[in-house]
N, C-alpha and C. Protein backbone atom coordinates (compact mmCIF):
# COMPACT_ATOMS: atom_id res chain seq x y z
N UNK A 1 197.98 120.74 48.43
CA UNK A 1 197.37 122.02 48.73
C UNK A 1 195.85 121.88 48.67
N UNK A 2 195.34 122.89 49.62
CA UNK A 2 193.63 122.70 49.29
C UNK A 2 193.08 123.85 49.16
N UNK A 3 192.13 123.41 48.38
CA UNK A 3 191.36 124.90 47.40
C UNK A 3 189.97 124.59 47.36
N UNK A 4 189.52 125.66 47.49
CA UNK A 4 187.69 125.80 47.56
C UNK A 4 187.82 126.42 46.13
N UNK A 5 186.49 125.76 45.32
CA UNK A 5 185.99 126.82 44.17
C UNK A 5 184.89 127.10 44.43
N UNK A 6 183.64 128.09 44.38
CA UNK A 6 183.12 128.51 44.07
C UNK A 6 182.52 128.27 43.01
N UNK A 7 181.62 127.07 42.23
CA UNK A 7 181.86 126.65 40.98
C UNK A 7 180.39 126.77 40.47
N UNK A 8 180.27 127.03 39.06
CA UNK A 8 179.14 127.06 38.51
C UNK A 8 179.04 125.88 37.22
N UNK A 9 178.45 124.77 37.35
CA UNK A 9 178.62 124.13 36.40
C UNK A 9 178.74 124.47 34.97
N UNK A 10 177.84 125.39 34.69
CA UNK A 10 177.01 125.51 33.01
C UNK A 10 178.46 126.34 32.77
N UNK A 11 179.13 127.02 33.20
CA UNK A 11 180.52 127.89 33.20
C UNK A 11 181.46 127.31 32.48
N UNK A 12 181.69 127.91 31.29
CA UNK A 12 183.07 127.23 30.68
C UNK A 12 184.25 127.97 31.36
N UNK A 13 184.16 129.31 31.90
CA UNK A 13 185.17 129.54 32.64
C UNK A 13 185.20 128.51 33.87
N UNK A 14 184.67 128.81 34.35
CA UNK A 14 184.51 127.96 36.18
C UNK A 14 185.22 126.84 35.76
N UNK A 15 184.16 125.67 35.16
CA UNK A 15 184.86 124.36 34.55
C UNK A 15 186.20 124.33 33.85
N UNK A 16 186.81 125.44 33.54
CA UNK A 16 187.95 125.17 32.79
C UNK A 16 189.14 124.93 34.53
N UNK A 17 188.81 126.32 35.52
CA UNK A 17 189.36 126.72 36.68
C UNK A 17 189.47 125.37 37.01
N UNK A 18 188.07 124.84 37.49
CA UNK A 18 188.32 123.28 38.18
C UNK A 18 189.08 122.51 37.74
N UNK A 19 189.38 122.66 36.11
CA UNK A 19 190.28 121.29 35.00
C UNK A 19 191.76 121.76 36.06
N UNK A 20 191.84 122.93 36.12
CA UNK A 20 193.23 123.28 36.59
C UNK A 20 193.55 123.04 37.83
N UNK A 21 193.13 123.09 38.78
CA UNK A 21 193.20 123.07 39.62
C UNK A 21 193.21 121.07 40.22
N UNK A 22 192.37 120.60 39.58
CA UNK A 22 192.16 118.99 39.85
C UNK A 22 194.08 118.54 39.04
N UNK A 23 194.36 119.39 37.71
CA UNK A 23 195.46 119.00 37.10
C UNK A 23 196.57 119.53 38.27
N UNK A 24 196.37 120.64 38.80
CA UNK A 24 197.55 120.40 39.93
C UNK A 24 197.65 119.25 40.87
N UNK A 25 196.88 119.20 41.14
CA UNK A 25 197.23 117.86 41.89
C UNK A 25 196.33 118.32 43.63
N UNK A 26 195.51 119.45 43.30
CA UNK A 26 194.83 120.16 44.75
C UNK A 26 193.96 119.45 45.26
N UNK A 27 193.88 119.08 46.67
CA UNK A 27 192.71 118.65 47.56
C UNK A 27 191.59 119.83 47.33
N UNK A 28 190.77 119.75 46.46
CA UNK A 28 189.94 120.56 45.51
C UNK A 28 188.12 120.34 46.39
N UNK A 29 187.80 121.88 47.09
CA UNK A 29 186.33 121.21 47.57
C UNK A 29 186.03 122.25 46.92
N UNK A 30 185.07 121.28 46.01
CA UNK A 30 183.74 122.24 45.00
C UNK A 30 182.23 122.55 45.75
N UNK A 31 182.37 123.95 45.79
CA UNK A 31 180.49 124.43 46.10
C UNK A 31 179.98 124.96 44.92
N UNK A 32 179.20 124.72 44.61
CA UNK A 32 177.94 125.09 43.79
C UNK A 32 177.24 125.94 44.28
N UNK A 33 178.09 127.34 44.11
CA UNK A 33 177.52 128.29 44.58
C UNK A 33 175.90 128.91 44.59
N UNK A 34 175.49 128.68 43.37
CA UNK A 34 174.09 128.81 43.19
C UNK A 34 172.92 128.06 44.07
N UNK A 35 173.80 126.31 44.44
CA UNK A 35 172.57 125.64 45.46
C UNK A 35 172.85 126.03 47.16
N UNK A 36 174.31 126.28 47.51
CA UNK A 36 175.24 126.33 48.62
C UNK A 36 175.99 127.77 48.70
N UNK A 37 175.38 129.24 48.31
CA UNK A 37 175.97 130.52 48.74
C UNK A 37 176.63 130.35 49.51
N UNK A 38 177.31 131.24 49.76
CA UNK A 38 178.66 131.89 50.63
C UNK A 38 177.68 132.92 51.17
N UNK A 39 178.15 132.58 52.63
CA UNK A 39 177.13 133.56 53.48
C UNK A 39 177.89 135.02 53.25
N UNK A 40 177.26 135.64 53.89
CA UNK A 40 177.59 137.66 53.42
C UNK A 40 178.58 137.50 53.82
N UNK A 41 179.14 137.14 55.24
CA UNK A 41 180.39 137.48 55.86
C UNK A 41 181.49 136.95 55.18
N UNK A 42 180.93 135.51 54.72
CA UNK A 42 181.92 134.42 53.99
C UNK A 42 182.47 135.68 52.48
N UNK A 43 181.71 135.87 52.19
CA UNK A 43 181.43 136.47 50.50
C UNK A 43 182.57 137.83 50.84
N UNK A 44 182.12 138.78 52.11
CA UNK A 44 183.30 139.97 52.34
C UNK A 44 184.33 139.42 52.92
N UNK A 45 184.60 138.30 53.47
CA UNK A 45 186.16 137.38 53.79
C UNK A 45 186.69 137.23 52.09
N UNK A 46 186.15 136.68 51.38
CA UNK A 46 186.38 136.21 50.18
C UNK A 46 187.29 137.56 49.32
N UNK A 47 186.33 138.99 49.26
CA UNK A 47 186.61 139.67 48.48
C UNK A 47 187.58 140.47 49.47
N UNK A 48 187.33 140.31 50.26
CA UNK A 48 189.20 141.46 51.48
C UNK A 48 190.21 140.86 50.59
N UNK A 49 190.46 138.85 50.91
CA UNK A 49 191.42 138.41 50.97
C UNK A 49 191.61 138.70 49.58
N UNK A 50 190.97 138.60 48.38
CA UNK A 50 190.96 138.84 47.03
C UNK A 50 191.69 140.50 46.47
N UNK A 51 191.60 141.17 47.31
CA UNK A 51 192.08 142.39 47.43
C UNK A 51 190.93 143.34 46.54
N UNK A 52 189.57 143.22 46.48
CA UNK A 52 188.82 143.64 45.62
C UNK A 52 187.47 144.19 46.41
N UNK A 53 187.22 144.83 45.64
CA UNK A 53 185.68 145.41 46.34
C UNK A 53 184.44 144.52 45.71
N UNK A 54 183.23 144.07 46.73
CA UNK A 54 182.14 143.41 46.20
C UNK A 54 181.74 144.05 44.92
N UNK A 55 181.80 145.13 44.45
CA UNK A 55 181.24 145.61 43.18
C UNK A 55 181.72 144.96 41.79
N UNK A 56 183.25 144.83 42.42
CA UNK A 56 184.21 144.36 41.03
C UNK A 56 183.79 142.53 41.70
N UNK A 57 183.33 142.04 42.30
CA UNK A 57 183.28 140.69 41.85
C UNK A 57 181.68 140.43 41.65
N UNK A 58 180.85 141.50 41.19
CA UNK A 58 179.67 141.78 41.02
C UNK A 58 179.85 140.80 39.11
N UNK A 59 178.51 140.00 39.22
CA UNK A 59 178.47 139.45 37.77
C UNK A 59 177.13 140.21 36.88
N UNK A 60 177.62 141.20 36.13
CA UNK A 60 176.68 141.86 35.64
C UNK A 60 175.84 141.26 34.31
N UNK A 61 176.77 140.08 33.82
CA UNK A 61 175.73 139.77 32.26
C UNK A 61 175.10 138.41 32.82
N UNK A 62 173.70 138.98 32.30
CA UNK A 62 172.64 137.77 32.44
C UNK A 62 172.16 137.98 34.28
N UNK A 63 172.54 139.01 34.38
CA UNK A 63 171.21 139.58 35.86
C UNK A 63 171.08 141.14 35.75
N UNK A 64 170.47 141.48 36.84
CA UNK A 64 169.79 142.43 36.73
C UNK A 64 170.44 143.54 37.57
N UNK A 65 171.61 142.85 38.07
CA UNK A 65 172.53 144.05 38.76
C UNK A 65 172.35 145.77 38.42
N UNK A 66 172.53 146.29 36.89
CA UNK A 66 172.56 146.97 36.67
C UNK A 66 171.27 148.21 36.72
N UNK A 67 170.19 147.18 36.61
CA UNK A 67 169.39 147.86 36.87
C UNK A 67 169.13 148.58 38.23
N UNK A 68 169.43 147.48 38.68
CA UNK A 68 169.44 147.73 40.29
C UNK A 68 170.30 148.76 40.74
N UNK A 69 171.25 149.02 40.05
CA UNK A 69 172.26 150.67 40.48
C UNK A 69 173.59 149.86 41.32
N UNK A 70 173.45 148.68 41.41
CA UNK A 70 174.68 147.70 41.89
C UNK A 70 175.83 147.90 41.76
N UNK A 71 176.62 148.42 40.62
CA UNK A 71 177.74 148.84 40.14
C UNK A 71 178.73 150.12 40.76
N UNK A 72 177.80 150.80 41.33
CA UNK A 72 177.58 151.82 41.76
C UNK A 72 177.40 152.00 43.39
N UNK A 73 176.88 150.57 43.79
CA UNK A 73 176.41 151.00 45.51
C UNK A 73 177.30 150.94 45.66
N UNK A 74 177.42 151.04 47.22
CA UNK A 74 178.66 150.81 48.42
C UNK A 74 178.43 149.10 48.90
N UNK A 75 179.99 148.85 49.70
CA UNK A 75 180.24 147.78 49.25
C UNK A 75 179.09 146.60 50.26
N UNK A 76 178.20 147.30 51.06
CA UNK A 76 177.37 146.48 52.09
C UNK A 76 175.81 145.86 51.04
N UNK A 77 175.35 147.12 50.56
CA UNK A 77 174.37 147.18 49.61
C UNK A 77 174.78 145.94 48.78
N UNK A 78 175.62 145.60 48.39
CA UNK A 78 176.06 144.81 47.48
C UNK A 78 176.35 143.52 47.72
N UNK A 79 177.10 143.58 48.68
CA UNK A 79 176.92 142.03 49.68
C UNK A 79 175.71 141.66 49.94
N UNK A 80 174.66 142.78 50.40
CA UNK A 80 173.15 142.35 50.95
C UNK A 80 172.72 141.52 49.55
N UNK A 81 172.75 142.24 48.39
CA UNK A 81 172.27 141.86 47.12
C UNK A 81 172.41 140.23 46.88
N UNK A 82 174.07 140.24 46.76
CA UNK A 82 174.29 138.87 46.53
C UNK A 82 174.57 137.90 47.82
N UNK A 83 173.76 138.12 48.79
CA UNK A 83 173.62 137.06 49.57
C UNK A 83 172.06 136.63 49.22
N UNK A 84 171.58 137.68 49.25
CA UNK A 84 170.01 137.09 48.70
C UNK A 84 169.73 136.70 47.17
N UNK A 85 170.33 136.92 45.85
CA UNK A 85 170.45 136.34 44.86
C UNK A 85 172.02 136.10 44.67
N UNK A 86 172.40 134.97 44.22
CA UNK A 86 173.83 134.37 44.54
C UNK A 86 174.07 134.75 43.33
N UNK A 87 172.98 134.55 41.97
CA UNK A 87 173.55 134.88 40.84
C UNK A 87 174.58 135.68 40.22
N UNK A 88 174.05 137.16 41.48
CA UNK A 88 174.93 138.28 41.43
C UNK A 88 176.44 138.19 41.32
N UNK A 89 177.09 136.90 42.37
CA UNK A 89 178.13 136.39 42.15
C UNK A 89 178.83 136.45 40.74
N UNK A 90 180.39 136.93 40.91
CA UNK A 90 180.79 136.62 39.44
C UNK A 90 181.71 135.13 40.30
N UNK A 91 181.59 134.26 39.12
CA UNK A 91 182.74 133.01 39.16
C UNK A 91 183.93 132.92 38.17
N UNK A 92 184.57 131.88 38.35
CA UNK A 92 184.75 131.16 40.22
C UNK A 92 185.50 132.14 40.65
N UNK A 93 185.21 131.69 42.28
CA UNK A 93 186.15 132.42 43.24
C UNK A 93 186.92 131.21 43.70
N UNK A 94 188.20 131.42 43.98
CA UNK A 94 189.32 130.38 44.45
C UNK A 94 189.92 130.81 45.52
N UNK A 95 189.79 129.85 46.99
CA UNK A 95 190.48 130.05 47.88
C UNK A 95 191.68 128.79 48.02
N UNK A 96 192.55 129.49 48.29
CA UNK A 96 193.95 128.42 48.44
C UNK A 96 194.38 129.32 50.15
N UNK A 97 195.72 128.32 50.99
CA UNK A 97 196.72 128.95 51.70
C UNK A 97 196.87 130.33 51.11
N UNK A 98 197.08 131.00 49.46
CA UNK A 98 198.05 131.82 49.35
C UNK A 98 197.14 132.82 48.82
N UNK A 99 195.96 132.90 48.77
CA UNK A 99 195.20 133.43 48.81
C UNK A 99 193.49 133.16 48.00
N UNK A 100 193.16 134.73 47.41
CA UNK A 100 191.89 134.22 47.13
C UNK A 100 191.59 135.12 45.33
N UNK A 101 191.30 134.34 44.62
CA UNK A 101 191.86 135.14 42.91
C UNK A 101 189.53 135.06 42.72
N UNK A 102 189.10 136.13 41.78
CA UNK A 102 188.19 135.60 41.04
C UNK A 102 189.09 135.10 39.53
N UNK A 103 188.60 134.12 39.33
CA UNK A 103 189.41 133.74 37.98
C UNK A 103 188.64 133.62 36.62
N UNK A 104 188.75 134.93 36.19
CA UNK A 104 188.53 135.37 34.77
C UNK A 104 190.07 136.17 34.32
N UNK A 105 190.45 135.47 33.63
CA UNK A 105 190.60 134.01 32.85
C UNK A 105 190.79 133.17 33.89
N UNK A 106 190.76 132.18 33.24
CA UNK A 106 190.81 130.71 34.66
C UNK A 106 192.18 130.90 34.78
N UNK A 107 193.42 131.24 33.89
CA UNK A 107 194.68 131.27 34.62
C UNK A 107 194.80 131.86 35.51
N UNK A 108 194.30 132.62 35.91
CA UNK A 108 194.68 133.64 36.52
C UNK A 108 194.37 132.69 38.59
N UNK A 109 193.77 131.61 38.61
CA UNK A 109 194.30 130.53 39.51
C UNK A 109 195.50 129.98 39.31
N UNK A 110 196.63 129.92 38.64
CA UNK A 110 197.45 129.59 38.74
C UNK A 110 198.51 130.60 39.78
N UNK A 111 198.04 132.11 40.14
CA UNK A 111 198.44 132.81 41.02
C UNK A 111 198.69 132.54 42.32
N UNK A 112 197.64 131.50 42.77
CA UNK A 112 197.10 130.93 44.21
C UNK A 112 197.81 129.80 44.22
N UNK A 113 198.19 128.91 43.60
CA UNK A 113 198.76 127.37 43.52
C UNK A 113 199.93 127.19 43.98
């Protein structure tokens, strides 16, 4: 099977996702989302297939989302946001065939596998 992560190194979540995913046995392609974003369109493909709105895969600790009223916009405002700071991103995001999970907790990729 093959799976994109979305990966943030310094992430003990992210890094745990990848342990799992390499332990399945997945043709596993890692982006480093922070050097290599997910373009806007990529990012609202991501969160349809995820079944979620950009707000809920909005990463609010350790940026400035909140200030910004982010939590709160509509879901374009919010894509605009985190295409221009990626930080905004929450991780990882996991795409497989069976779909697309943010994985907090990292089990919660075992849904997609």
């Amino acid at each position: 099977m093959k799976a994109t992560i979305w990966h943030n190194p310094k992430c003990g979540t992210s890094r745990k996702t990848l342990a799992i995913l390499e332990e399945s046995g997945a043709d596993v392609t890692v982006v480093e989302y922070l050097k290599n974003p997910p373009s806007r369109d990529k990012l609202a493909q991501l969160y349809a297939d995820a079944g979620m709105t950009p707000a809920e895969g909005l990463r609010l600790r350790g940026t400035d989302a909140e200030e910004r009223g982010l939590p709160d916009a509509d879901a374009d405002t919010v894509l605009d946001a985190m295409a221009e700071s990626p930080i905004l991103i929450n991780r990882p995001l996991v795409e497989t065939a069976k779909g697309v999970r943010l994985c907090r907790p990292q089990e919660t990729v075992e849904e997609i596998l």
